[in-house]
C-alpha atoms as a PDB file:
ATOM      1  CA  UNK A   1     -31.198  -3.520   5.973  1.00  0.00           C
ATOM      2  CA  UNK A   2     -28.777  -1.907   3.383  1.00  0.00           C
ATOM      3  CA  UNK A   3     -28.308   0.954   5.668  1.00  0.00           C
ATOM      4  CA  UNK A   4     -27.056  -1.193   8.558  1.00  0.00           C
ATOM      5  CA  UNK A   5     -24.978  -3.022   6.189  1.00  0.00           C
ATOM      6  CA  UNK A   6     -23.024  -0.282   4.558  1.00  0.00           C
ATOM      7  CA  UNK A   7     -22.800   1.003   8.240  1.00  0.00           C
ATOM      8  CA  UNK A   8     -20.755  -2.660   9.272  1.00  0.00           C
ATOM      9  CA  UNK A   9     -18.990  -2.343   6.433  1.00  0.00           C
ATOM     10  CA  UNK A  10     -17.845   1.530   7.106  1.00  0.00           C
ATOM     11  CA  UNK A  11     -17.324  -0.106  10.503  1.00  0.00           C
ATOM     12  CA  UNK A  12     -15.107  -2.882   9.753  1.00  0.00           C
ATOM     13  CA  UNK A  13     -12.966  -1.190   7.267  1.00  0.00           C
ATOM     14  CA  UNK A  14     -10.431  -3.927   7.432  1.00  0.00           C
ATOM     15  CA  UNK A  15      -8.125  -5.348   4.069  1.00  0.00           C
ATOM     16  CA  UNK A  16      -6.439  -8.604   3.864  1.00  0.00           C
ATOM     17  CA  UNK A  17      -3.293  -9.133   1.924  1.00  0.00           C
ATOM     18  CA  UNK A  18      -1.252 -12.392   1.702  1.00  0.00           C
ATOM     19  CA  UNK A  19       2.672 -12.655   1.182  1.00  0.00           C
ATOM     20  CA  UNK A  20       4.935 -15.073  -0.215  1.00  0.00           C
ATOM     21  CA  UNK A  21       1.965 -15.673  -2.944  1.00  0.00           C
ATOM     22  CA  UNK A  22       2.948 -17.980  -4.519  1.00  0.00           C
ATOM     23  CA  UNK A  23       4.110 -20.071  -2.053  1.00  0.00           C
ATOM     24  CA  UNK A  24       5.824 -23.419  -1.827  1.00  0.00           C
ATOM     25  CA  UNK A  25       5.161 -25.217   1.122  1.00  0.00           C
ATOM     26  CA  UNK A  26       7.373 -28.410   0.363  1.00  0.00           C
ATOM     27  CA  UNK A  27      10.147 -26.012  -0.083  1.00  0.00           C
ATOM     28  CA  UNK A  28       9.169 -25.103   4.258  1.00  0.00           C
ATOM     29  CA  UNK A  29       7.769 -21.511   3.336  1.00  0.00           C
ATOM     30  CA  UNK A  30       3.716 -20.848   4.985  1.00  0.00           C
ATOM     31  CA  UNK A  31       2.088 -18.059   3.743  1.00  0.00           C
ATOM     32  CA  UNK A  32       1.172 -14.858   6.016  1.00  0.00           C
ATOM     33  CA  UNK A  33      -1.953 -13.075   6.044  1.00  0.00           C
ATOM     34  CA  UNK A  34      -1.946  -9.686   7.487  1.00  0.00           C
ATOM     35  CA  UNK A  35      -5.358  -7.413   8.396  1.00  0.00           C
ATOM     36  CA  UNK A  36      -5.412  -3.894   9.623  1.00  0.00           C
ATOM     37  CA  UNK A  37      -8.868  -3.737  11.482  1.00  0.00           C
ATOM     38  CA  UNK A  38     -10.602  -0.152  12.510  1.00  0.00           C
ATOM     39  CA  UNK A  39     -12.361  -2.259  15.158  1.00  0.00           C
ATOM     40  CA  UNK A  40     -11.397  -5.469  17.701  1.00  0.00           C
ATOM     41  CA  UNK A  41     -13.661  -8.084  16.886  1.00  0.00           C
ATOM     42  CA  UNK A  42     -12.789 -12.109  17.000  1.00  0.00           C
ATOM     43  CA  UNK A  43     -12.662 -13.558  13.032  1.00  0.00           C
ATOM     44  CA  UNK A  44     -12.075 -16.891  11.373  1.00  0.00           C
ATOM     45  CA  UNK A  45      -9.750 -17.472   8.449  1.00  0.00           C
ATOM     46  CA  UNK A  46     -11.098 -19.995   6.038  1.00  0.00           C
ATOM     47  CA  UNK A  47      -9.214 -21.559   3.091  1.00  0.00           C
ATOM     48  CA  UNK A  48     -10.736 -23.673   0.633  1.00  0.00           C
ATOM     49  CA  UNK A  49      -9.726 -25.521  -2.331  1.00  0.00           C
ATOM     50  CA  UNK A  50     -11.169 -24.684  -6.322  1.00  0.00           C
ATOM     51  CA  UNK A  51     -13.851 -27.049  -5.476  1.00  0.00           C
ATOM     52  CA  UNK A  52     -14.842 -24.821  -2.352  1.00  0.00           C
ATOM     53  CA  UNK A  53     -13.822 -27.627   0.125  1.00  0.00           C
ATOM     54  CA  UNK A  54     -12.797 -26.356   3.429  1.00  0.00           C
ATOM     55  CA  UNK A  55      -9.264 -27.128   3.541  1.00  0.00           C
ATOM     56  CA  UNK A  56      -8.348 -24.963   7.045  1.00  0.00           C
ATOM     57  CA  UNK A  57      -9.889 -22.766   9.728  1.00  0.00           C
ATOM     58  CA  UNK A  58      -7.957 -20.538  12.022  1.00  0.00           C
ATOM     59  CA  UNK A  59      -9.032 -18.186  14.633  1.00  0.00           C
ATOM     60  CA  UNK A  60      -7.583 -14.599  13.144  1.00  0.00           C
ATOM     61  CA  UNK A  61      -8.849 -12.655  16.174  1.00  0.00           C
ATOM     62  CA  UNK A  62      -8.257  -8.322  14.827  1.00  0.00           C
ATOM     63  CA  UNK A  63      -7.132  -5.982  17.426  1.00  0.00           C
ATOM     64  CA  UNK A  64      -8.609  -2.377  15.917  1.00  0.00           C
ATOM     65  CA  UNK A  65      -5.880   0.225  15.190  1.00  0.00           C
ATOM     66  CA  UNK A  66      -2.765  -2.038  14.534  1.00  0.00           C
ATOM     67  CA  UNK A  67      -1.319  -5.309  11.934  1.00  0.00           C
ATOM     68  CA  UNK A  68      -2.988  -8.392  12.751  1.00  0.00           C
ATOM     69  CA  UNK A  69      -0.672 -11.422  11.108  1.00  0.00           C
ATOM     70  CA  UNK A  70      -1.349 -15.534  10.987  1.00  0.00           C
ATOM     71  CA  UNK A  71      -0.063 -18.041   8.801  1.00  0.00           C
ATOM     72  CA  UNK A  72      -0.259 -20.776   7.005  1.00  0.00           C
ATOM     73  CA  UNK A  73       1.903 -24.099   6.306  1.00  0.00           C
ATOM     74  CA  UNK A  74       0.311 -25.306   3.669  1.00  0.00           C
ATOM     75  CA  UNK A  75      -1.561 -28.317   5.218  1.00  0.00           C
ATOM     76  CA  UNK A  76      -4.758 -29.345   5.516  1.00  0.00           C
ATOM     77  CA  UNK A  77      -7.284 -30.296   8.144  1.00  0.00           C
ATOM     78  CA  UNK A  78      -6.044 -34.009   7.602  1.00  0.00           C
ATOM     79  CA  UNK A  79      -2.392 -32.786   8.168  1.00  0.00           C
ATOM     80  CA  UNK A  80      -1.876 -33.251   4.264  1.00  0.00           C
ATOM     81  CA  UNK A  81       0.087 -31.157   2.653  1.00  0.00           C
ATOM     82  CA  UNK A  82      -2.035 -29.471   0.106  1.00  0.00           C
ATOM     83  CA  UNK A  83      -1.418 -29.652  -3.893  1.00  0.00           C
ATOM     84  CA  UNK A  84      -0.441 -27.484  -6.772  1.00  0.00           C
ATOM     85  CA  UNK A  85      -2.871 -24.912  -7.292  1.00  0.00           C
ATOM     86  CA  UNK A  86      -5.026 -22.168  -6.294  1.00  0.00           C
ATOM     87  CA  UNK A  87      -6.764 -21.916  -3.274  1.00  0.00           C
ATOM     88  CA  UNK A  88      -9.315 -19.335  -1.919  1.00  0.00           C
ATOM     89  CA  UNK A  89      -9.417 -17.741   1.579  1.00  0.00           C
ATOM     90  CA  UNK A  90     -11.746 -14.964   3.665  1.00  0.00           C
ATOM     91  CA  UNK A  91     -11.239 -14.105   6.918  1.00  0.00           C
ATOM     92  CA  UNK A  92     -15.428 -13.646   8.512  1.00  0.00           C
ATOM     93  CA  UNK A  93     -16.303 -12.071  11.532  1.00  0.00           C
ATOM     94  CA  UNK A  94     -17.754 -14.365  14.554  1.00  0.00           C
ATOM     95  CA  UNK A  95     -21.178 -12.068  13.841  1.00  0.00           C
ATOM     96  CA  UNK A  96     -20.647 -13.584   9.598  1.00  0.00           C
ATOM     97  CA  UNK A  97     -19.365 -10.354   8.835  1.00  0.00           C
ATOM     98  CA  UNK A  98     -16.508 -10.984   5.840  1.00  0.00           C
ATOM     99  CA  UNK A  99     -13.648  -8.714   6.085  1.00  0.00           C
ATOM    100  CA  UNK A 100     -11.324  -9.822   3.488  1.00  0.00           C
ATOM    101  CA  UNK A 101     -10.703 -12.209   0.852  1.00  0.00           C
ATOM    102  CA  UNK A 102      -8.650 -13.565  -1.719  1.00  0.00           C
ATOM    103  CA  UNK A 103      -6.287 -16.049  -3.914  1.00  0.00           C
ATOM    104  CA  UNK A 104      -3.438 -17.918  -2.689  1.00  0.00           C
ATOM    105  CA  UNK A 105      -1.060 -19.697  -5.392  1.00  0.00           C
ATOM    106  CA  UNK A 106       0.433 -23.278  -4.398  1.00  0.00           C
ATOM    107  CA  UNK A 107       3.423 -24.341  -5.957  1.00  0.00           C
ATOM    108  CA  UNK A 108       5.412 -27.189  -4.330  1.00  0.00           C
ATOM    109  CA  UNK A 109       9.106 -27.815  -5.549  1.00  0.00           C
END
Protein backbone atom coordinates (compact mmCIF):
# COMPACT_ATOMS: atom_id res chain seq x y z
CA UNK A 1 0.00 0.00 0.00
CA UNK A 2 2.82 2.61 0.65
CA UNK A 3 4.38 1.65 -2.55
CA UNK A 4 1.30 2.47 -4.64
CA UNK A 5 0.92 5.54 -2.72
CA UNK A 6 4.27 7.16 -3.14
CA UNK A 7 3.79 5.94 -6.82
CA UNK A 8 0.26 8.42 -7.05
CA UNK A 9 1.97 10.82 -5.45
CA UNK A 10 5.22 10.72 -7.94
CA UNK A 11 2.29 10.58 -10.36
CA UNK A 12 0.37 13.54 -9.50
CA UNK A 13 3.18 15.84 -8.87
CA UNK A 14 0.91 18.80 -8.91
CA UNK A 15 1.37 22.28 -6.40
CA UNK A 16 -1.28 24.70 -5.61
CA UNK A 17 -0.59 28.31 -4.96
CA UNK A 18 -3.20 31.07 -4.29
CA UNK A 19 -2.84 34.90 -5.23
CA UNK A 20 -4.15 38.00 -3.98
CA UNK A 21 -3.74 36.23 -0.33
CA UNK A 22 -5.00 38.18 1.52
CA UNK A 23 -7.85 39.03 -0.19
CA UNK A 24 -10.77 41.37 0.26
CA UNK A 25 -13.75 40.32 -1.28
CA UNK A 26 -16.05 43.37 -0.25
CA UNK A 27 -13.46 45.47 -1.84
CA UNK A 28 -14.68 43.04 -5.48
CA UNK A 29 -11.21 41.14 -5.56
CA UNK A 30 -11.73 36.75 -5.67
CA UNK A 31 -8.85 34.93 -5.09
CA UNK A 32 -7.10 32.61 -7.89
CA UNK A 33 -5.82 29.29 -7.42
CA UNK A 34 -3.45 28.02 -9.94
CA UNK A 35 -2.15 24.05 -10.29
CA UNK A 36 0.42 22.76 -12.66
CA UNK A 37 -0.59 18.98 -12.98
CA UNK A 38 1.98 16.19 -14.57
CA UNK A 39 -1.25 14.29 -15.33
CA UNK A 40 -5.15 15.21 -16.60
CA UNK A 41 -7.32 14.01 -14.05
CA UNK A 42 -10.87 15.78 -12.93
CA UNK A 43 -10.37 17.44 -9.08
CA UNK A 44 -12.54 19.30 -6.62
CA UNK A 45 -11.53 22.47 -4.81
CA UNK A 46 -12.82 22.57 -1.30
CA UNK A 47 -12.71 25.58 1.07
CA UNK A 48 -13.63 25.43 4.53
CA UNK A 49 -13.86 27.71 7.36
CA UNK A 50 -11.46 27.37 10.94
CA UNK A 51 -14.19 25.23 12.15
CA UNK A 52 -13.70 22.83 9.04
CA UNK A 53 -17.21 23.72 7.65
CA UNK A 54 -17.46 23.36 3.99
CA UNK A 55 -17.87 26.77 2.86
CA UNK A 56 -17.43 26.03 -1.27
CA UNK A 57 -16.82 23.26 -3.80
CA UNK A 58 -15.69 23.80 -7.32
CA UNK A 59 -14.87 21.45 -10.02
CA UNK A 60 -10.87 22.35 -10.69
CA UNK A 61 -10.62 19.79 -13.51
CA UNK A 62 -6.11 19.67 -14.27
CA UNK A 63 -5.09 19.35 -17.78
CA UNK A 64 -1.34 17.55 -17.34
CA UNK A 65 1.55 19.64 -18.76
CA UNK A 66 0.12 23.27 -18.51
CA UNK A 67 -1.49 26.19 -15.61
CA UNK A 68 -4.75 25.16 -14.48
CA UNK A 69 -6.50 28.54 -12.80
CA UNK A 70 -10.16 28.97 -10.86
CA UNK A 71 -11.29 31.43 -8.54
CA UNK A 72 -12.94 32.46 -5.90
CA UNK A 73 -15.38 35.48 -4.85
CA UNK A 74 -15.42 35.11 -1.56
CA UNK A 75 -18.97 33.66 -1.01
CA UNK A 76 -20.31 30.88 0.35
CA UNK A 77 -22.57 28.00 -0.55
CA UNK A 78 -25.51 30.22 0.87
CA UNK A 79 -24.34 33.11 -1.46
CA UNK A 80 -22.96 34.88 1.82
CA UNK A 81 -20.19 36.65 1.63
CA UNK A 82 -17.75 35.04 3.92
CA UNK A 83 -16.06 36.85 7.13
CA UNK A 84 -12.75 38.08 8.35
CA UNK A 85 -10.46 35.36 8.72
CA UNK A 86 -8.67 32.40 7.63
CA UNK A 87 -9.96 29.83 5.65
CA UNK A 88 -8.50 26.44 4.48
CA UNK A 89 -8.66 24.90 0.96
CA UNK A 90 -7.34 21.44 -0.99
CA UNK A 91 -7.99 20.72 -4.25
CA UNK A 92 -8.68 16.27 -4.19
CA UNK A 93 -8.71 14.17 -7.01
CA UNK A 94 -12.24 12.49 -8.13
CA UNK A 95 -10.20 8.99 -7.12
CA UNK A 96 -9.60 11.12 -3.16
CA UNK A 97 -6.26 11.73 -4.25
CA UNK A 98 -5.22 15.42 -2.56
CA UNK A 99 -3.04 17.42 -4.72
CA UNK A 100 -2.65 20.61 -2.98
CA UNK A 101 -3.53 22.57 -0.08
CA UNK A 102 -3.40 25.56 1.84
CA UNK A 103 -4.41 29.01 3.75
CA UNK A 104 -6.35 31.73 2.36
CA UNK A 105 -6.50 35.18 4.43
CA UNK A 106 -10.00 37.14 4.40
CA UNK A 107 -9.97 40.62 5.00
CA UNK A 108 -13.04 42.67 3.97
CA UNK A 109 -12.71 46.59 3.85
Amino acid sequence: MKKLSWLLTLILAATVINYPNPFNPVGGQATTFECTSDTTTEALLYIYDMSARLMQRMNFNLQGGVTNKTGWDGYSYSNEIVGNGIYLYQVVTTSGQRVGKGKIWVINQ
